[in-house]
Protein backbone atom coordinates (compact mmCIF):
# COMPACT_ATOMS: atom_id res chain seq x y z
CA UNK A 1 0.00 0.00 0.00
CA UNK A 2 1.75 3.54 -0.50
CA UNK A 3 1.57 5.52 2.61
CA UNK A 4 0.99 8.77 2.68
CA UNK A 5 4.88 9.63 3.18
CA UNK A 6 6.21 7.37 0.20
CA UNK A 7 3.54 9.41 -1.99
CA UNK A 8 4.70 12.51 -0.89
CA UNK A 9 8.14 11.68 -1.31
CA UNK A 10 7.68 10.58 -5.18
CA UNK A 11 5.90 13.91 -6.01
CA UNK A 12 8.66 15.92 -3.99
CA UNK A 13 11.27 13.19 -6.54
CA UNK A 14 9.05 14.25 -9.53
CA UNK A 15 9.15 17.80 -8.80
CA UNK A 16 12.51 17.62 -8.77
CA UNK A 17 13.31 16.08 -12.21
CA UNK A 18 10.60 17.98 -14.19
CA UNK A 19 13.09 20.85 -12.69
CA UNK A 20 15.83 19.39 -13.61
CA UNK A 21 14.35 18.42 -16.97
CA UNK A 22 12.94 22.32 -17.81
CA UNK A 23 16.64 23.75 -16.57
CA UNK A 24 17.84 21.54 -18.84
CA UNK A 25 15.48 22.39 -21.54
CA UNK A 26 16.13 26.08 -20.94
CA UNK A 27 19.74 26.30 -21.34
CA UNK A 28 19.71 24.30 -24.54
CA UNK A 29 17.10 27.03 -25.70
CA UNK A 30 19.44 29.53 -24.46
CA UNK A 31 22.51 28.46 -26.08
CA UNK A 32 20.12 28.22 -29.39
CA UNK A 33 19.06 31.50 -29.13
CA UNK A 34 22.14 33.26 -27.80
CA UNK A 35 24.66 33.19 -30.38
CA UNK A 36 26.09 36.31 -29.71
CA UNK A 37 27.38 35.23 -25.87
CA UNK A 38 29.82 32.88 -27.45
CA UNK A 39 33.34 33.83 -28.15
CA UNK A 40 33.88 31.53 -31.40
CA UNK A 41 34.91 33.55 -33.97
CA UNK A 42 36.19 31.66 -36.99
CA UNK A 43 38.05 33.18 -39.85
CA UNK A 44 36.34 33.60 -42.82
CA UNK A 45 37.49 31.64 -46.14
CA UNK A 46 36.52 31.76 -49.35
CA UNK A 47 34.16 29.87 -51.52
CA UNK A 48 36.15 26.76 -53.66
CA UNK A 49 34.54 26.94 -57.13
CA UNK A 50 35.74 25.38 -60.31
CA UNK A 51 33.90 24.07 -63.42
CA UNK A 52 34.11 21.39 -65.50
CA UNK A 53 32.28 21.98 -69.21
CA UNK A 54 28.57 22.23 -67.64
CA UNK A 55 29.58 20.86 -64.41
CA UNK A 56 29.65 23.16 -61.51
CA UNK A 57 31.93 22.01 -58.50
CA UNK A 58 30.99 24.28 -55.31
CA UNK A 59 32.61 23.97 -51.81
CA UNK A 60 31.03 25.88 -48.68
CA UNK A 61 31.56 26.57 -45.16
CA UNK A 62 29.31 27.06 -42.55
CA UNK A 63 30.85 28.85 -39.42
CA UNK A 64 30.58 31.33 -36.79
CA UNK A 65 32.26 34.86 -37.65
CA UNK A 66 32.14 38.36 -35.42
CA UNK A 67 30.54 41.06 -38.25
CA UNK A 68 30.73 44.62 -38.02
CA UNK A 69 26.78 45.65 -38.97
CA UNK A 70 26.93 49.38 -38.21
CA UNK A 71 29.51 51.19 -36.94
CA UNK A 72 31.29 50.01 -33.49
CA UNK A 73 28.25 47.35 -33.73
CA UNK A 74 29.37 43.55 -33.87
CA UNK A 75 26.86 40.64 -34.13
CA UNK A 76 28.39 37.22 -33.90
CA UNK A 77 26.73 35.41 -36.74
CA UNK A 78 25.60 32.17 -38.19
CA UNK A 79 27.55 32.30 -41.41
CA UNK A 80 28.07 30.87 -45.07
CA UNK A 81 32.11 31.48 -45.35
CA UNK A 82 32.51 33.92 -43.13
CA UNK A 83 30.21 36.51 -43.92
CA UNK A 84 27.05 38.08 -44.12
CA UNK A 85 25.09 37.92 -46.82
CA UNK A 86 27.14 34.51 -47.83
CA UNK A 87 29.49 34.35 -51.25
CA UNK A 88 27.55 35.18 -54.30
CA UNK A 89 27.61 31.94 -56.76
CA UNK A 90 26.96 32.31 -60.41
CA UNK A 91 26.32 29.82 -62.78
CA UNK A 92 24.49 28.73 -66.10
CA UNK A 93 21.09 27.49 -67.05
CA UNK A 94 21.79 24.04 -67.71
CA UNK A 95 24.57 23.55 -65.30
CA UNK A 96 24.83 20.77 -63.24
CA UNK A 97 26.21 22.08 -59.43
CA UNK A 98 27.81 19.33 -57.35
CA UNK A 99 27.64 21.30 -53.64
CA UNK A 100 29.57 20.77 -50.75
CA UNK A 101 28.94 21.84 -47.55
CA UNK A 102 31.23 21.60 -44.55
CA UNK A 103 30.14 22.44 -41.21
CA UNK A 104 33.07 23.88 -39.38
CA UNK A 105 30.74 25.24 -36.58
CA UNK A 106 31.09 22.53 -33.57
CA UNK A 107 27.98 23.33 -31.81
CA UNK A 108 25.24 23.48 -34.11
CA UNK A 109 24.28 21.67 -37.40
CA UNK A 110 23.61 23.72 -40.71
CA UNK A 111 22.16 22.88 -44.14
CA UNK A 112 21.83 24.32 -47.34
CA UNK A 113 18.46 25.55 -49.14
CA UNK A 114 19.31 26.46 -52.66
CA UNK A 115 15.95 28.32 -53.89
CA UNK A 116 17.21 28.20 -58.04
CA UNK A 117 17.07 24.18 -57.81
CA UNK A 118 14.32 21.15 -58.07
CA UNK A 119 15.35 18.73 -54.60
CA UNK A 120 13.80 16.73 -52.65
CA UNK A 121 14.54 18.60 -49.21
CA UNK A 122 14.35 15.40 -46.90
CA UNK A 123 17.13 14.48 -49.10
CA UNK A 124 19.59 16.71 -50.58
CA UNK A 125 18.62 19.98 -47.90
CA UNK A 126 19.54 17.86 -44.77
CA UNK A 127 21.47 18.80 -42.22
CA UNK A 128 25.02 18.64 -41.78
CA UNK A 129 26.50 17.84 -37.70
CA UNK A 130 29.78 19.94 -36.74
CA UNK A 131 32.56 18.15 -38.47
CA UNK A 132 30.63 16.40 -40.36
CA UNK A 133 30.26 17.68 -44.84
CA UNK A 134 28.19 16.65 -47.32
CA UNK A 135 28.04 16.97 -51.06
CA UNK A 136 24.62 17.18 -53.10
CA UNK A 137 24.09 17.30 -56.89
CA UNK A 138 21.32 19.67 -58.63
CA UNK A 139 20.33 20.89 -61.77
CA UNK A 140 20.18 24.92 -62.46
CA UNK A 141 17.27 24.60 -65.43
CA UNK A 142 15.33 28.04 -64.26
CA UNK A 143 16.99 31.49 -64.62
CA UNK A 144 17.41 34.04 -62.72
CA UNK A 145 18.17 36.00 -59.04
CA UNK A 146 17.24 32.95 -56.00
CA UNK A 147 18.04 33.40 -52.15
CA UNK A 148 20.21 30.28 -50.86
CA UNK A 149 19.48 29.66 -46.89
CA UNK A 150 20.17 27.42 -44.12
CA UNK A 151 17.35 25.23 -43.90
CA UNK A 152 17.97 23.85 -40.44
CA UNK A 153 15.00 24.23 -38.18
CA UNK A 154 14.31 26.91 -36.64
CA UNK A 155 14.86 28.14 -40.06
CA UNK A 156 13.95 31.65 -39.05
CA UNK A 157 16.77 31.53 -36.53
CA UNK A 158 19.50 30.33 -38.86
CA UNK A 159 18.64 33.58 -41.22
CA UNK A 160 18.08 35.70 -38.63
CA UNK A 161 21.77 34.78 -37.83
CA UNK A 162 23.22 35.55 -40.58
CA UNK A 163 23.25 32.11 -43.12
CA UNK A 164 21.84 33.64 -46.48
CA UNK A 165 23.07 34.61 -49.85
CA UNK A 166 22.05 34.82 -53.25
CA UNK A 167 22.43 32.56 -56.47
CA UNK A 168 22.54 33.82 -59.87
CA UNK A 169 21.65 31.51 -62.48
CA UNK A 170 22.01 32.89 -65.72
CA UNK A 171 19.84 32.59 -69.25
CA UNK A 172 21.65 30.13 -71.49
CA UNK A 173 20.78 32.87 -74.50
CA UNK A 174 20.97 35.95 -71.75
CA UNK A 175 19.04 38.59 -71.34
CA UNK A 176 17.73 40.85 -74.05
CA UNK A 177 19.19 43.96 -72.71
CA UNK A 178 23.08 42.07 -71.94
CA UNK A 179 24.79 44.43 -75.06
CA UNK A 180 23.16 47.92 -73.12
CA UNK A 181 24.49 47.27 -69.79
CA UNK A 182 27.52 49.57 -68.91
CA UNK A 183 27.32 48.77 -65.05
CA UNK A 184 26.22 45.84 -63.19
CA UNK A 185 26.25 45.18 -59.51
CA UNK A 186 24.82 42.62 -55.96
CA UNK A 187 21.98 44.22 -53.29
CA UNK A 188 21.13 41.47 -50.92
CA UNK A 189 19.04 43.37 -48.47
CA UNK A 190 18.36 41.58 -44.96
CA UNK A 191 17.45 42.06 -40.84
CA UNK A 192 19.39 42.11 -37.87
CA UNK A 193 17.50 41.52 -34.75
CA UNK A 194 18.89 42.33 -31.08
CA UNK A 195 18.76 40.32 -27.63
CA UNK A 196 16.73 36.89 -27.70
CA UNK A 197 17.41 36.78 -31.05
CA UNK A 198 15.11 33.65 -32.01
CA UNK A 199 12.22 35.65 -29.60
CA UNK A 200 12.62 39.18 -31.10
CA UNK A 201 12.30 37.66 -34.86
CA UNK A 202 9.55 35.64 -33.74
CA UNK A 203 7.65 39.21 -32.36
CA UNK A 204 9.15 42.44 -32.94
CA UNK A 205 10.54 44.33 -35.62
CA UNK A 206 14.16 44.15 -36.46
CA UNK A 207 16.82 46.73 -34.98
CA UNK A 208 19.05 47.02 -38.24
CA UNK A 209 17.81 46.44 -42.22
CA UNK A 210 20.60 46.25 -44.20
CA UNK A 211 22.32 45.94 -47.48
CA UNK A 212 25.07 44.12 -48.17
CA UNK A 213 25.45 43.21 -44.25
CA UNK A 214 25.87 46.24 -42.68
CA UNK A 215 23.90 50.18 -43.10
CA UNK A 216 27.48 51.87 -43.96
CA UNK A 217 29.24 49.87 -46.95
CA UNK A 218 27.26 51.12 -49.50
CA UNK A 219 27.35 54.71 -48.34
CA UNK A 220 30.79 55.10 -47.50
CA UNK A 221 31.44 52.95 -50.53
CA UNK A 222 29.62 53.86 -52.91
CA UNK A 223 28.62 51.84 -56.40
CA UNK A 224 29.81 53.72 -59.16
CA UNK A 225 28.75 54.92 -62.83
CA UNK A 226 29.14 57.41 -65.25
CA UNK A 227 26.49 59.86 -67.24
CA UNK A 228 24.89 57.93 -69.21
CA UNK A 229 25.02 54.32 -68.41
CA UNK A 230 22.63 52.02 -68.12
CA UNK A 231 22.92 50.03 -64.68
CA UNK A 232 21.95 46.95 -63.92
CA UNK A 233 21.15 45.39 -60.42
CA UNK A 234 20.76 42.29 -59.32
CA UNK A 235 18.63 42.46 -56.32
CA UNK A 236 17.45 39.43 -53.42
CA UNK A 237 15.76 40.04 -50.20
CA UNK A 238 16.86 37.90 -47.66
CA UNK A 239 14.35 38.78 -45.00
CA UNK A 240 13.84 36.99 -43.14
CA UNK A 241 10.42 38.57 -42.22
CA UNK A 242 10.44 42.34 -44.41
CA UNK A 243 8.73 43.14 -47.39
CA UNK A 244 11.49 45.01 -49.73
CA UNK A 245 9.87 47.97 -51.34
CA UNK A 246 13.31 48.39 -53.57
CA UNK A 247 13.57 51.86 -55.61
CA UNK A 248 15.79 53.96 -56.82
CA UNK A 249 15.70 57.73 -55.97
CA UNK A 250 16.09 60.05 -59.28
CA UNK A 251 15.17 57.48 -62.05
CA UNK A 252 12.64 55.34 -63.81
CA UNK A 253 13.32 51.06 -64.04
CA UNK A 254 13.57 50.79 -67.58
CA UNK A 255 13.29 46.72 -67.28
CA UNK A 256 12.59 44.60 -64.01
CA UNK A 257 12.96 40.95 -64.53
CA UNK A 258 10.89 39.51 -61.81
CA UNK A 259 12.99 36.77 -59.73
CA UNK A 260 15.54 37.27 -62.64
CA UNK A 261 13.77 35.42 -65.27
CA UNK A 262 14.14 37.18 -68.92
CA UNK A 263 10.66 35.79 -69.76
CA UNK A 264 8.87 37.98 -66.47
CA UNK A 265 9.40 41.49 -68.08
CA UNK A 266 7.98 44.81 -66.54
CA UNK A 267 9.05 48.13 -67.88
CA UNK A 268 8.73 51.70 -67.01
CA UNK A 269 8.45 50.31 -62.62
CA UNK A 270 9.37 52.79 -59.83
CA UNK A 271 9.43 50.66 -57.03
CA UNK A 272 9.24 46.91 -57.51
CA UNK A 273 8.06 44.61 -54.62
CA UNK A 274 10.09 41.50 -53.07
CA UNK A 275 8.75 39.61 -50.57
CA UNK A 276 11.16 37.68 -48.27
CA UNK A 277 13.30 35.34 -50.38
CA UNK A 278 11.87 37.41 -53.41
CA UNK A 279 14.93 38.28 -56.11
CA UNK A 280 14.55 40.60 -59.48
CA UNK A 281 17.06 41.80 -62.61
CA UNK A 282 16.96 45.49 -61.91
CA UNK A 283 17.97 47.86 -65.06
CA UNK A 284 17.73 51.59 -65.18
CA UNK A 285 19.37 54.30 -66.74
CA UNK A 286 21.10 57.74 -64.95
CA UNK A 287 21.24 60.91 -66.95
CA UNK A 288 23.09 63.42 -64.35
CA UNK A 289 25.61 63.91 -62.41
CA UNK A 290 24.88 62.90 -58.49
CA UNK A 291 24.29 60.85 -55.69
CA UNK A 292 21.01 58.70 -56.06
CA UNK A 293 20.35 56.81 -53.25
CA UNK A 294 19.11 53.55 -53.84
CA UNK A 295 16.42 52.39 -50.57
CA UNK A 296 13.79 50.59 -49.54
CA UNK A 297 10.23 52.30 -49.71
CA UNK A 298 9.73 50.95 -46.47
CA UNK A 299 10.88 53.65 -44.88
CA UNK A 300 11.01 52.63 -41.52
CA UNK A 301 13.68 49.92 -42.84
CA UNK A 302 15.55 52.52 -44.75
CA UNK A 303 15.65 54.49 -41.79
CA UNK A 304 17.21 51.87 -40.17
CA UNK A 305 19.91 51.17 -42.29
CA UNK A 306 18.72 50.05 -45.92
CA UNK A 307 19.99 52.71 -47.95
CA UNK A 308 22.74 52.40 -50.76
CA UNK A 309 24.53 55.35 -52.99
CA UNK A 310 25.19 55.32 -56.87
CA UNK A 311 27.52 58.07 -57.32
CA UNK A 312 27.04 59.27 -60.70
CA UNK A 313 30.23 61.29 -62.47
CA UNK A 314 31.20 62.36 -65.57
CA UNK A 315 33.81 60.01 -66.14
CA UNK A 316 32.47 57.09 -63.34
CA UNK A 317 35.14 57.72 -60.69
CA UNK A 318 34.47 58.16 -56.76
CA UNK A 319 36.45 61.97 -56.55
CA UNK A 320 34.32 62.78 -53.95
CA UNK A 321 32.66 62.24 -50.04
CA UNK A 322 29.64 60.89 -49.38
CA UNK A 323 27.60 63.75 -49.13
């Protein structure tokens, strides 16, 4: 018979390892959610790439890197090769890519999400364990401008972090416009949320939109072009939760591919919309002298950091400050 004493005793023993059990459960959460309280900070490397006729050979990191995403600011990120937004890769319609992925970062496991590609996920997006690599074939058969992403759950976490870039595959015959383009140039635009990181993505809005990885680069650095020339972006929104409302302050889009494709044309756009993970051929052409700032329309984000300069000369030199 259980006396009143032994009963007592196996709820105090119960008690006890439910606390043990949510402690535990907490700090794994924490150390999820906390990436910026480690001290890891692994040098960045570059991509290896080579081809082969049509064959693409590809060779990634993922790691853990200290970024600088405003000034004197320094987020310690989930990253493809060291940085934030991740390498850009280019390759051909028609291409086959033969990825590898090694996961340098010994605490957490990282996959790849390659948006330009037909895979079965629950095969050839898996994860990868710390030390562990793994190497995945794909066919590139659509053009155009795709976000690549670390599909690990929480995916939203592994963005947030900092493991996104963008993949340009392009036409096999081009694009119609390829003999007018003077200029041509990368805007990955993406969020950079504070504290609780996995929490304040989750529910509040994100303390830094960026381009390029930081709300400086592209101001203190500007892009470049002369009077005259016809410019062409390509453009990806990494999110991972902002509508990008991208536009160009002085001019008119003469073309906007939509996600990059040569056969989704628009023409005469001031402001084209990309949803998170949403990519576009930008062209455009600038008559006069100046600074034009390139933004988001959001203007909340662009206030907080998404804001880009194409300095505009006579002869497409940088002479000048930032104004």
């Amino acid at each position: 018979m259980l006396t009143f004493k032994r009963a007592a005793a196996i709820i105090i023993l119960l008690s006890m390892c439910s606390a043990v059990i949510l402690a535990w459960k907490e700090a794994e959460l924490d150390k999820t959610v906390q990436p910026a309280d480690t001290a890891l900070n692994q040098t960045p490397v570059d991509p290896e790439i080579y081809r082969e006729g049509n064959d693409v050979f590809i060779e990634m990191t993922a790691h853990v890197t200290n970024i600088e995403i405003s000034k004197g600011v320094t987020y310690n990120a989930w990253t493809f090769n060291g940085t934030v937004p991740g390498p850009v890769l280019r390759v051909k319609e028609g291409d086959t890519i033969h990825f590898t992925l090694r996961n340098l970062d010994p605490d957490t496991p990282h996959s790849m999400d390659f948006h330009a590609v037909h895979a079965s996920p629950s095969k050839k997006f898996i994860d990868i364990h710390p030390g562990e690599e793994g190497t995945f074939e794909y066919k590139a058969e659509n053009p155009g401008v795709f976000m690549y992403h670390c599909g690990t759950k929480p995916v939203l976490l592994h963005i947030a972090n900092g493991m996104y870039g963008m993949i340009i595959v392009e036409p096999k015959d081009g694009y119609p416009t390829d003999a007018e383009i003077d200029r041509e140039y990368t805007i990955v635009q993406s969020e950079f949320y504070t504290g609780d990181v996995y929490n304040s993505s989750l529910h509040e809005d994100p303390a830094y939109v960026v381009f390029n990885g930081n709300d400086y680069g592209l101001k203190e650095r500007p892009l470049l072009a002369k009077t005259g020339d016809k410019v062409r972006l390509y453009v990806n929104n990494a999110g991972p939760n902002q509508v990008s409302s991208f536009h160009i302050i002085g001019t008119v889009m003469d073309r906007v591919y939509v996600d990059g494709n040569p056969r989704n044309v628009l023409e005469g756009i001031q402001t084209v919309i990309l949803p998170a993970s949403g990519g576009a051929v930008v062209e455009f052409t600038v008559m006069e002298e100046g600074d034009y700032p390139i933004v988001t329309h959001q203007f909340k984000d662009a206030q907080k950091g998404a804001v880009a300069i194409l300095r505009v000369t006579k002869d497409g030199k940088d002479s000048r400050k930032t104004e």
